[in-house]
N, C-alpha and C. Protein backbone atom coordinates (compact mmCIF):
# COMPACT_ATOMS: atom_id res chain seq x y z
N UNK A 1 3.67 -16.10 19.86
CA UNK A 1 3.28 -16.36 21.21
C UNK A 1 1.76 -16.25 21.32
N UNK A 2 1.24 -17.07 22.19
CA UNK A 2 -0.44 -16.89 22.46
C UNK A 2 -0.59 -16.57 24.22
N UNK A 3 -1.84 -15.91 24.11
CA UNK A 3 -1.98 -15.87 25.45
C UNK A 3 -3.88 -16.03 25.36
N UNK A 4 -4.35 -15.68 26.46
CA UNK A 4 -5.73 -15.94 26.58
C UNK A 4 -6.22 -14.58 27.05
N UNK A 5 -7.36 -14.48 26.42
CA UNK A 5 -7.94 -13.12 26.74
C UNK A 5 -9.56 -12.83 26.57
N UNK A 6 -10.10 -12.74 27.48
CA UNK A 6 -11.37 -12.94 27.71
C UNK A 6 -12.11 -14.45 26.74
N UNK A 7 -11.23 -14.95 27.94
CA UNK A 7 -11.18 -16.92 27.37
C UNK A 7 -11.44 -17.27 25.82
N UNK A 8 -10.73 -16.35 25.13
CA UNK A 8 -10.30 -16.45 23.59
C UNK A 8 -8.78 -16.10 23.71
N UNK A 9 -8.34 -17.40 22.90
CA UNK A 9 -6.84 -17.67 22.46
C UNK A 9 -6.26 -15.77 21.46
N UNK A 10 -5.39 -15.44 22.01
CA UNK A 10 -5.16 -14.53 21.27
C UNK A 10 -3.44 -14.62 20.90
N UNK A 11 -3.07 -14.50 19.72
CA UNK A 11 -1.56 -14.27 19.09
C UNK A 11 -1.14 -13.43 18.75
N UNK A 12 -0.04 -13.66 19.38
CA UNK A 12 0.77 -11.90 19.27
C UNK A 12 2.52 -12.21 18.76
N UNK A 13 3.04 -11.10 18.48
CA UNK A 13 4.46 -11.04 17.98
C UNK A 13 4.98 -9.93 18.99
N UNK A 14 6.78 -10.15 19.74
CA UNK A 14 7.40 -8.93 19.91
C UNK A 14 8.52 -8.86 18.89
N UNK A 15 8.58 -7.55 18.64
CA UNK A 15 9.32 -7.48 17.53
C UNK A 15 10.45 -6.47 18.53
N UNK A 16 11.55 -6.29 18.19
CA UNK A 16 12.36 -5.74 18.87
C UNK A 16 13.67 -4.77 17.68
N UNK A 17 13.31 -3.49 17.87
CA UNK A 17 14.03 -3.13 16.71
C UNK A 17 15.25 -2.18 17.16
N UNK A 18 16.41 -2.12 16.51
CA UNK A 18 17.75 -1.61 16.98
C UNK A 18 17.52 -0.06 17.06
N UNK A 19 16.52 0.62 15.88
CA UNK A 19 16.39 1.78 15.58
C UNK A 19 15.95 2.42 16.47
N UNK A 20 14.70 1.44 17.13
CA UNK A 20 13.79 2.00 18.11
C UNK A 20 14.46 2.94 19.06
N UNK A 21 14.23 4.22 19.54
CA UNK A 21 14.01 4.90 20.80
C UNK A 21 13.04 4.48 21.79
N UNK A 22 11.81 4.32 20.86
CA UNK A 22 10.76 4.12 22.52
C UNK A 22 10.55 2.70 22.40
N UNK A 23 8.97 2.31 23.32
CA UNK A 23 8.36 1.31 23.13
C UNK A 23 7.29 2.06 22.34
N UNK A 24 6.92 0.59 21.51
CA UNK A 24 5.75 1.02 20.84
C UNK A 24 4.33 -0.36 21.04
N UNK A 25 3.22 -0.23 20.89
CA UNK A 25 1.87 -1.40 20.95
C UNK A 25 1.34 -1.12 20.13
N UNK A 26 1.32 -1.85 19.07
CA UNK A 26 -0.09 -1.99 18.35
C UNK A 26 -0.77 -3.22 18.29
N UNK A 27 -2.01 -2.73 18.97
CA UNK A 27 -3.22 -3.48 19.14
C UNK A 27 -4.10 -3.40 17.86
N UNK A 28 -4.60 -4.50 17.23
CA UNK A 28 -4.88 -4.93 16.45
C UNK A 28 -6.59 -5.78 16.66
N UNK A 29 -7.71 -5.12 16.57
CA UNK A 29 -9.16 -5.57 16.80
C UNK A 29 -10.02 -5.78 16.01
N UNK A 30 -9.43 -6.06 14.87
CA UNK A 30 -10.07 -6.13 13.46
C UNK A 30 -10.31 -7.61 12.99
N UNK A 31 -10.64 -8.74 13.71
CA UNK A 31 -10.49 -9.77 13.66
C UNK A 31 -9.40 -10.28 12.92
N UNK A 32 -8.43 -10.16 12.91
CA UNK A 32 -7.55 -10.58 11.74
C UNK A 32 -7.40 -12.11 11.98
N UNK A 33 -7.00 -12.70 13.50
CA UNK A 33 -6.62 -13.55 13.85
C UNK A 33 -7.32 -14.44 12.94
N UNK A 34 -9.14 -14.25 12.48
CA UNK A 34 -9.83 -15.05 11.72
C UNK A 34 -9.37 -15.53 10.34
N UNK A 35 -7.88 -14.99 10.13
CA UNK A 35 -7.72 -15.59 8.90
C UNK A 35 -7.72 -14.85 7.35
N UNK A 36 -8.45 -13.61 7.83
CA UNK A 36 -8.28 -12.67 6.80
C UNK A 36 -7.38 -11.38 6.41
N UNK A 37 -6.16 -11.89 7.22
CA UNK A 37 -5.14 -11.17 6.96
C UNK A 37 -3.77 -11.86 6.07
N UNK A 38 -3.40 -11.09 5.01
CA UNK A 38 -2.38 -11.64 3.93
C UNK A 38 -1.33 -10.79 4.24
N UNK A 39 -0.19 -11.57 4.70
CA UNK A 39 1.38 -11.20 4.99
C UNK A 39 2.18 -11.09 3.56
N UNK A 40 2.62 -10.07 3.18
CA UNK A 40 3.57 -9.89 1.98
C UNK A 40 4.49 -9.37 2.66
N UNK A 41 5.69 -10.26 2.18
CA UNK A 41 7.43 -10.31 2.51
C UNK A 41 7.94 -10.12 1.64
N UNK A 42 9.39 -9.88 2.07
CA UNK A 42 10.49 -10.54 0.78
C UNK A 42 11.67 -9.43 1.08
N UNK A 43 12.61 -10.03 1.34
CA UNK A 43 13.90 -9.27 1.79
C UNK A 43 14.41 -8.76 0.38
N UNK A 44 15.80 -8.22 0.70
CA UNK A 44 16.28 -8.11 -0.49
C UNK A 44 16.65 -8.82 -1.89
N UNK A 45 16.92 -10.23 -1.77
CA UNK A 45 16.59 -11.07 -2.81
C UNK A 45 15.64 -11.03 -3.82
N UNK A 46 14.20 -10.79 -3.09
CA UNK A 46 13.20 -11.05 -3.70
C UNK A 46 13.05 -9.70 -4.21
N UNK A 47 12.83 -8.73 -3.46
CA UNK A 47 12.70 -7.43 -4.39
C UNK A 47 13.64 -7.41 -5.45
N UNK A 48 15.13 -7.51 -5.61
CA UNK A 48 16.10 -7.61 -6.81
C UNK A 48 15.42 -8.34 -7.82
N UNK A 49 14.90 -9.68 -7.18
CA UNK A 49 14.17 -10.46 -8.52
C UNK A 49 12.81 -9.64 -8.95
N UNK A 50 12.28 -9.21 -8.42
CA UNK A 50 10.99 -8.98 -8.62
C UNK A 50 10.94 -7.27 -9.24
N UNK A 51 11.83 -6.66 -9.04
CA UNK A 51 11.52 -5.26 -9.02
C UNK A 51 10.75 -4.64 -10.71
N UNK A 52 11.90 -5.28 -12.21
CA UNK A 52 11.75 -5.08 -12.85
C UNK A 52 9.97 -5.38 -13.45
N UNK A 53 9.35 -6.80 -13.26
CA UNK A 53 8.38 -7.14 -13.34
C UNK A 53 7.23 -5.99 -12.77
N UNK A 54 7.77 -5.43 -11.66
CA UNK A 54 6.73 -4.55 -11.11
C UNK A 54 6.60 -3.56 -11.97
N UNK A 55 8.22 -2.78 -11.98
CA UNK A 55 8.35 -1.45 -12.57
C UNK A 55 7.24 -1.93 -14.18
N UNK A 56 7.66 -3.19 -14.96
CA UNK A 56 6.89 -3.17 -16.15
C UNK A 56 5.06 -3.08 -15.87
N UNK A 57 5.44 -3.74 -14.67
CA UNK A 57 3.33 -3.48 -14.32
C UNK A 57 3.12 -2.52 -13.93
N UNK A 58 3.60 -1.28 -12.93
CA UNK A 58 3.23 -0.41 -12.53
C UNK A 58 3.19 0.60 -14.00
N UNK A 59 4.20 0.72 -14.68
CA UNK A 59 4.12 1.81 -16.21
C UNK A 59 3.20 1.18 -16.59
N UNK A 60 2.69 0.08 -16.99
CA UNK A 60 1.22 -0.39 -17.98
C UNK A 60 0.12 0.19 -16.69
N UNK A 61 0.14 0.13 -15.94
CA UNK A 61 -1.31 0.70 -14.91
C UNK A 61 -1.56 2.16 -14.81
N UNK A 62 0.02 3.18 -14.83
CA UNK A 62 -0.13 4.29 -14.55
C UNK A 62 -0.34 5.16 -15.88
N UNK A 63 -0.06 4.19 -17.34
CA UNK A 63 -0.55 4.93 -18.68
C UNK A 63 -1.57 4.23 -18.71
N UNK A 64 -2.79 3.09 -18.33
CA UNK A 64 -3.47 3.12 -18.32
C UNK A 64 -4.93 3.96 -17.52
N UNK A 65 -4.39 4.04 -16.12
CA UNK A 65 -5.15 5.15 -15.44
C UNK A 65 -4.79 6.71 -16.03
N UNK A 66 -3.97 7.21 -16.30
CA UNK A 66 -3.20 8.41 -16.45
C UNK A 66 -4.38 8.97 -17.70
N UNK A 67 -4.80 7.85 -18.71
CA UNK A 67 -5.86 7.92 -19.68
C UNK A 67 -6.95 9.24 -19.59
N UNK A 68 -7.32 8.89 -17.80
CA UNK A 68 -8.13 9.16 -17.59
C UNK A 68 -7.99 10.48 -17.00
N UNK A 69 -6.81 10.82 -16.23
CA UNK A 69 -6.37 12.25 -15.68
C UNK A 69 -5.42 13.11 -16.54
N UNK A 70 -4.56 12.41 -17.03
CA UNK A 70 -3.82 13.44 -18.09
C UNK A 70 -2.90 14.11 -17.68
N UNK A 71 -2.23 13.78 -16.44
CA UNK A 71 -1.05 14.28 -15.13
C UNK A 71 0.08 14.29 -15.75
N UNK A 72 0.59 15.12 -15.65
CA UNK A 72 1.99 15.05 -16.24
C UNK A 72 3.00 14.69 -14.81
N UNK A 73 3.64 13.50 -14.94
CA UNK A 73 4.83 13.51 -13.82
C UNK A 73 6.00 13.36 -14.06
N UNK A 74 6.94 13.13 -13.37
CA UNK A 74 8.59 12.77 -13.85
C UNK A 74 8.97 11.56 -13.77
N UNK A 75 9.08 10.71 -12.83
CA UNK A 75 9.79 9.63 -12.65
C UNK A 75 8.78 8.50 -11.56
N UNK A 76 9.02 7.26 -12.47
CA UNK A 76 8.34 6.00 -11.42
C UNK A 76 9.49 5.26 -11.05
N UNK A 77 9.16 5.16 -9.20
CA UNK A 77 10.46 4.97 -8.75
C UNK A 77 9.90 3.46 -8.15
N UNK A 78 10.69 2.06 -8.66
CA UNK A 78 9.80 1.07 -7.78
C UNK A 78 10.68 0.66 -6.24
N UNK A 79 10.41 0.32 -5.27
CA UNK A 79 10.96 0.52 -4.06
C UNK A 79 10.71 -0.78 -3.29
N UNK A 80 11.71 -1.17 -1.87
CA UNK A 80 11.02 -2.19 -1.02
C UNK A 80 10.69 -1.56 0.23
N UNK A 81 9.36 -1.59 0.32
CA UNK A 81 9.37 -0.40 1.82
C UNK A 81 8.16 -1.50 2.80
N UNK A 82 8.43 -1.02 4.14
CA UNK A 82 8.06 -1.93 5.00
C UNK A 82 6.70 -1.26 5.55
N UNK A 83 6.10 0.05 4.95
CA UNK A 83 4.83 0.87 5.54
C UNK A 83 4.11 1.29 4.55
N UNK A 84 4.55 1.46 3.15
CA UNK A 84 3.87 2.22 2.14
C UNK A 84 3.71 1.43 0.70
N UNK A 85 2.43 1.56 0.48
CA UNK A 85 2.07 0.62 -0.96
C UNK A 85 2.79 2.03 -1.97
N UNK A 86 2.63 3.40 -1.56
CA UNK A 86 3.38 4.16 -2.91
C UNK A 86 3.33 5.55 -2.10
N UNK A 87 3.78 6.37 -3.27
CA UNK A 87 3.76 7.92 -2.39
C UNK A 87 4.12 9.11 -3.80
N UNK A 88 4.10 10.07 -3.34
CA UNK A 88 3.71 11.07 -4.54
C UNK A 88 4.77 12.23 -4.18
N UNK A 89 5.88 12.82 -4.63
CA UNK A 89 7.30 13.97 -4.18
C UNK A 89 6.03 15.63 -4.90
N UNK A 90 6.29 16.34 -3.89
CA UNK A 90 5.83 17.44 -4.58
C UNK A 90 6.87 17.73 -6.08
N UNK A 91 7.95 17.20 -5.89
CA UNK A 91 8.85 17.39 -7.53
C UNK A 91 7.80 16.10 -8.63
N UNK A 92 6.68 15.74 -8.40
CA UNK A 92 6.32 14.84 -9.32
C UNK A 92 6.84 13.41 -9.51
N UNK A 93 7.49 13.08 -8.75
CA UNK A 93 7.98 11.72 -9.18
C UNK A 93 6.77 10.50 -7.84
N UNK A 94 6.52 9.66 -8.89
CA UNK A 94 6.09 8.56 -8.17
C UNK A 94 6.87 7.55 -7.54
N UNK A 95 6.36 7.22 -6.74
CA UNK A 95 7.10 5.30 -6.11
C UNK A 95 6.50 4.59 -5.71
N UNK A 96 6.12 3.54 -5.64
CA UNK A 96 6.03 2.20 -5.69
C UNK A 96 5.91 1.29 -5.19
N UNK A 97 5.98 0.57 -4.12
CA UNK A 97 6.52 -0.48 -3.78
C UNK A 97 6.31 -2.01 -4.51
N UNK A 98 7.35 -2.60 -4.77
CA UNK A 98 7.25 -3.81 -5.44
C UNK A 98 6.43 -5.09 -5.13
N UNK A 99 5.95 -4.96 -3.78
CA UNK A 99 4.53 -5.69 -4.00
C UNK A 99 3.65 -5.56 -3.93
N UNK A 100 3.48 -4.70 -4.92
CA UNK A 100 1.95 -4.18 -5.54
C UNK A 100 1.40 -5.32 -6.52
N UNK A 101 2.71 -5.84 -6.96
CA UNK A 101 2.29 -7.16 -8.38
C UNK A 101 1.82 -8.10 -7.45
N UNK A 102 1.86 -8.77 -6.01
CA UNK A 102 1.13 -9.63 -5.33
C UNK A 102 -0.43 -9.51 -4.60
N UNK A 103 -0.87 -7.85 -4.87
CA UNK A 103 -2.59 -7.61 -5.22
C UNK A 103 -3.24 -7.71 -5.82
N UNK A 104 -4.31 -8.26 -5.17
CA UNK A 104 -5.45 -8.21 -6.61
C UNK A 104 -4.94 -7.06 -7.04
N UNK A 105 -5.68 -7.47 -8.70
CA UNK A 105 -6.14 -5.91 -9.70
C UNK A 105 -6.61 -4.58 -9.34
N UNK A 106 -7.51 -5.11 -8.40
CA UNK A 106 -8.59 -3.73 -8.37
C UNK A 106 -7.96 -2.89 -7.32
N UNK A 107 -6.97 -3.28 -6.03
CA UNK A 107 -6.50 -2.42 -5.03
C UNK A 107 -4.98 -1.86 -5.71
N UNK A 108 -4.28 -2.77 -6.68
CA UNK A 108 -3.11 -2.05 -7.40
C UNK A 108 -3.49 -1.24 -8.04
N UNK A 109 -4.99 -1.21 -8.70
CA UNK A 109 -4.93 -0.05 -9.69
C UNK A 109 -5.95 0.93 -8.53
N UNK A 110 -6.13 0.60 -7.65
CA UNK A 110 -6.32 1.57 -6.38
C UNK A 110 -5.40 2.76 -5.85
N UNK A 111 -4.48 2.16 -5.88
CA UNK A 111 -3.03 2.86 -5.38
C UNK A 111 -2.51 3.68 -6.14
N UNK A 112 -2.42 3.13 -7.35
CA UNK A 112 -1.78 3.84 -9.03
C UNK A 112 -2.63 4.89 -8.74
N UNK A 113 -3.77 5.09 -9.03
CA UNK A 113 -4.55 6.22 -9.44
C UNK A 113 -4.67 6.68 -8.07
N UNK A 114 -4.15 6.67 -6.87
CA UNK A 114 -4.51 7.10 -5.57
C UNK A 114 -3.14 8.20 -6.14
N UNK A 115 -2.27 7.51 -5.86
CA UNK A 115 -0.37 8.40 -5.92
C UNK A 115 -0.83 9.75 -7.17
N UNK A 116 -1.29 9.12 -8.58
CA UNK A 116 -1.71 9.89 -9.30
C UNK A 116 -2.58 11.35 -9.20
N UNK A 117 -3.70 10.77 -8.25
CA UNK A 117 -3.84 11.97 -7.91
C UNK A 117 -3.40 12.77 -7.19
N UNK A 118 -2.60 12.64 -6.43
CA UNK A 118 -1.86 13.52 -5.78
C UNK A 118 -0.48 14.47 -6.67
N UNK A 119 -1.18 13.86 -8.07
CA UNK A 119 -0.40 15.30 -8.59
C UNK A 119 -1.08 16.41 -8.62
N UNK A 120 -2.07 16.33 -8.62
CA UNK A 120 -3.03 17.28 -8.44
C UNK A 120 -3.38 18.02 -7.10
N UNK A 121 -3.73 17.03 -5.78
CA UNK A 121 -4.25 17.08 -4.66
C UNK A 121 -3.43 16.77 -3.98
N UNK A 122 -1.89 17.42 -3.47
CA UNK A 122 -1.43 16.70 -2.31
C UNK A 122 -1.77 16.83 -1.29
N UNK A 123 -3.24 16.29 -0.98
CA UNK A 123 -3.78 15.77 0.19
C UNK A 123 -4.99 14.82 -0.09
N UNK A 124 -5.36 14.62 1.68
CA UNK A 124 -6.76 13.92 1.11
C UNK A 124 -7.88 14.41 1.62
N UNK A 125 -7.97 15.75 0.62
CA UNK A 125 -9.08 16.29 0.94
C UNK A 125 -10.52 15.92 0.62
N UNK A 126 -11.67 16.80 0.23
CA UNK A 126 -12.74 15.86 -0.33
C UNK A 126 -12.95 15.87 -1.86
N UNK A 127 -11.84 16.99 -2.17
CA UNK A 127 -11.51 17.39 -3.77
C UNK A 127 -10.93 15.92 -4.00
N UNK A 128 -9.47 15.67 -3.08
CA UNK A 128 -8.69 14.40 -3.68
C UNK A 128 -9.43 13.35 -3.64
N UNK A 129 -10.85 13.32 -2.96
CA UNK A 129 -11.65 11.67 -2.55
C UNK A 129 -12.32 11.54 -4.17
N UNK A 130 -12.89 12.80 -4.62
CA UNK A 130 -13.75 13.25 -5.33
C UNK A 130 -13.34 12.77 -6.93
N UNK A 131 -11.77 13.76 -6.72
CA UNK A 131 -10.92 13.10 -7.90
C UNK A 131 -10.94 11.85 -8.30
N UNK A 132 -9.88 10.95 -7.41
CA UNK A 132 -9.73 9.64 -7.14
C UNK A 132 -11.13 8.84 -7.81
N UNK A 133 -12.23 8.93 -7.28
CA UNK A 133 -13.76 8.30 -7.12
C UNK A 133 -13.90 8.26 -9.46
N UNK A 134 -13.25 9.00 -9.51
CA UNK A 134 -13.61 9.00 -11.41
C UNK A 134 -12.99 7.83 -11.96
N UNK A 135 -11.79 7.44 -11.33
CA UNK A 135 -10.90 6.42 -11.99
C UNK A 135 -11.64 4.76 -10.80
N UNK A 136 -11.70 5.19 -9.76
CA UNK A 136 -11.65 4.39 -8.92
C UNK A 136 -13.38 4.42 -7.61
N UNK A 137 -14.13 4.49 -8.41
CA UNK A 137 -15.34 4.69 -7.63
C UNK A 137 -15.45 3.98 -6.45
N UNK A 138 -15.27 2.41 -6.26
CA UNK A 138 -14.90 2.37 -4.79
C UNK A 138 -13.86 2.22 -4.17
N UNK A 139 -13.75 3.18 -4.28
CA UNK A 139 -12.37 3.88 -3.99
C UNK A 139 -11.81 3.94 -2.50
N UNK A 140 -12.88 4.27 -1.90
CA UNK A 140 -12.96 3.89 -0.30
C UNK A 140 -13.23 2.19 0.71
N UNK A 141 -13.90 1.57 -0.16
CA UNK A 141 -13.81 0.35 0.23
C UNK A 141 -12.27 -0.82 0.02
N UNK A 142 -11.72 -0.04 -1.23
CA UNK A 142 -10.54 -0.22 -1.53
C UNK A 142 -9.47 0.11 -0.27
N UNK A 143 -9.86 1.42 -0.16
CA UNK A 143 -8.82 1.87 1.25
C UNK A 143 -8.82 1.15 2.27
N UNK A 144 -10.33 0.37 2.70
CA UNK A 144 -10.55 0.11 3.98
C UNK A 144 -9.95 -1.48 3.70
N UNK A 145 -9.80 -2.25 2.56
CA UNK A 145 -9.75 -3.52 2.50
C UNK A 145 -7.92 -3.85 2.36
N UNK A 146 -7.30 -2.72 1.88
CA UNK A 146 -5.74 -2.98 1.99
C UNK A 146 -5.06 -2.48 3.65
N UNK A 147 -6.36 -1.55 4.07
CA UNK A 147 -5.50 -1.11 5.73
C UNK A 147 -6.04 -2.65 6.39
N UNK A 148 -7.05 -2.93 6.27
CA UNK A 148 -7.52 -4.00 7.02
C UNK A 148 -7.10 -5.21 7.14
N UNK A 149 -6.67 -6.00 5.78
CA UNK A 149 -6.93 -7.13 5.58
C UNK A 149 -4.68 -7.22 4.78
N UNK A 150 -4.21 -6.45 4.76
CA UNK A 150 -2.81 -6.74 3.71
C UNK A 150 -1.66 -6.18 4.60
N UNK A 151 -0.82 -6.65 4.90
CA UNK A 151 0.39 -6.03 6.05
C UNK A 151 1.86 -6.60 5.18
N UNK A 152 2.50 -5.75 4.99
CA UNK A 152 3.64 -5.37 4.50
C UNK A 152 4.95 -5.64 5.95
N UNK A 153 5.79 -6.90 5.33
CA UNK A 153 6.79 -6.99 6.47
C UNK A 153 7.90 -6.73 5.76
């Protein structure tokens, strides 16, 4: 749907969800409308097809970063999730999400070594920024360019 807003065309979506309790708005001012926003999908089909390919890319990224920290963890779990590129269990196990293989290089191996450190740092303190910054020096422009510019449906 479009509407007009300070006599610029603006597009919007309602999404309507069964789960929901409340209402929710998110307003969105980041110019995206300009074109620099990349939609990654894929229902269950596509994750079934895709999962293994990931799981084989995510183990080559996380013994390749891991090089560098030396973390001991338990389990890489690859996943289809609709909010999170990955996440870190205080029991050590990693996860994933399976379209991580549709990012550039430099923000997948952003993420890898982000989850990673949080074997160390489960938080994001300025120790975990600090950490992170050895494997991943811009490490923060990284952050700002997957919240900004990459949306997970």
């Amino acid at each position: 749907m479009k509407t007009l807003l300070n006599n610029r065309e603006i597009e919007y979506q309602i999404k309507k969800s069964l789960r929901a309790q409340r209402l929710r708005v998110a307003v969105h001012c980041d110019a995206r409308v300009m074109g620099k926003i990349v939609r990654i999908g894929g229902g269950k089909r596509e994750y079934k097809k895709r999962r293994e390919q990931a799981r084989e890319f995510v183990l080559k990224k996380v013994e390749n970063m891991n090089k560098i920290y030396n973390f001991s963890f338990k389990k890489i779990s690859i996943r289809n999730q609709k909010t999170r590129w990955g996440s870190c269990s205080k029991k050590g196990n990693l996860n994933f999400n399976y379209k991580i293989i549709f990012l550039p290089e430099r923000l997948a191996e952003y993420i890898i070594a982000h989850e990673l450190c949080h074997l160390r740092e489960f938080n994001h303190s300025r120790d975990f920024w600090n950490l992170l910054a050895v494997a991943v020096p811009k490490c923060r422009e990284s952050r700002r360019e997957l919240r900004k510019g990459i949306i997970l449906k």
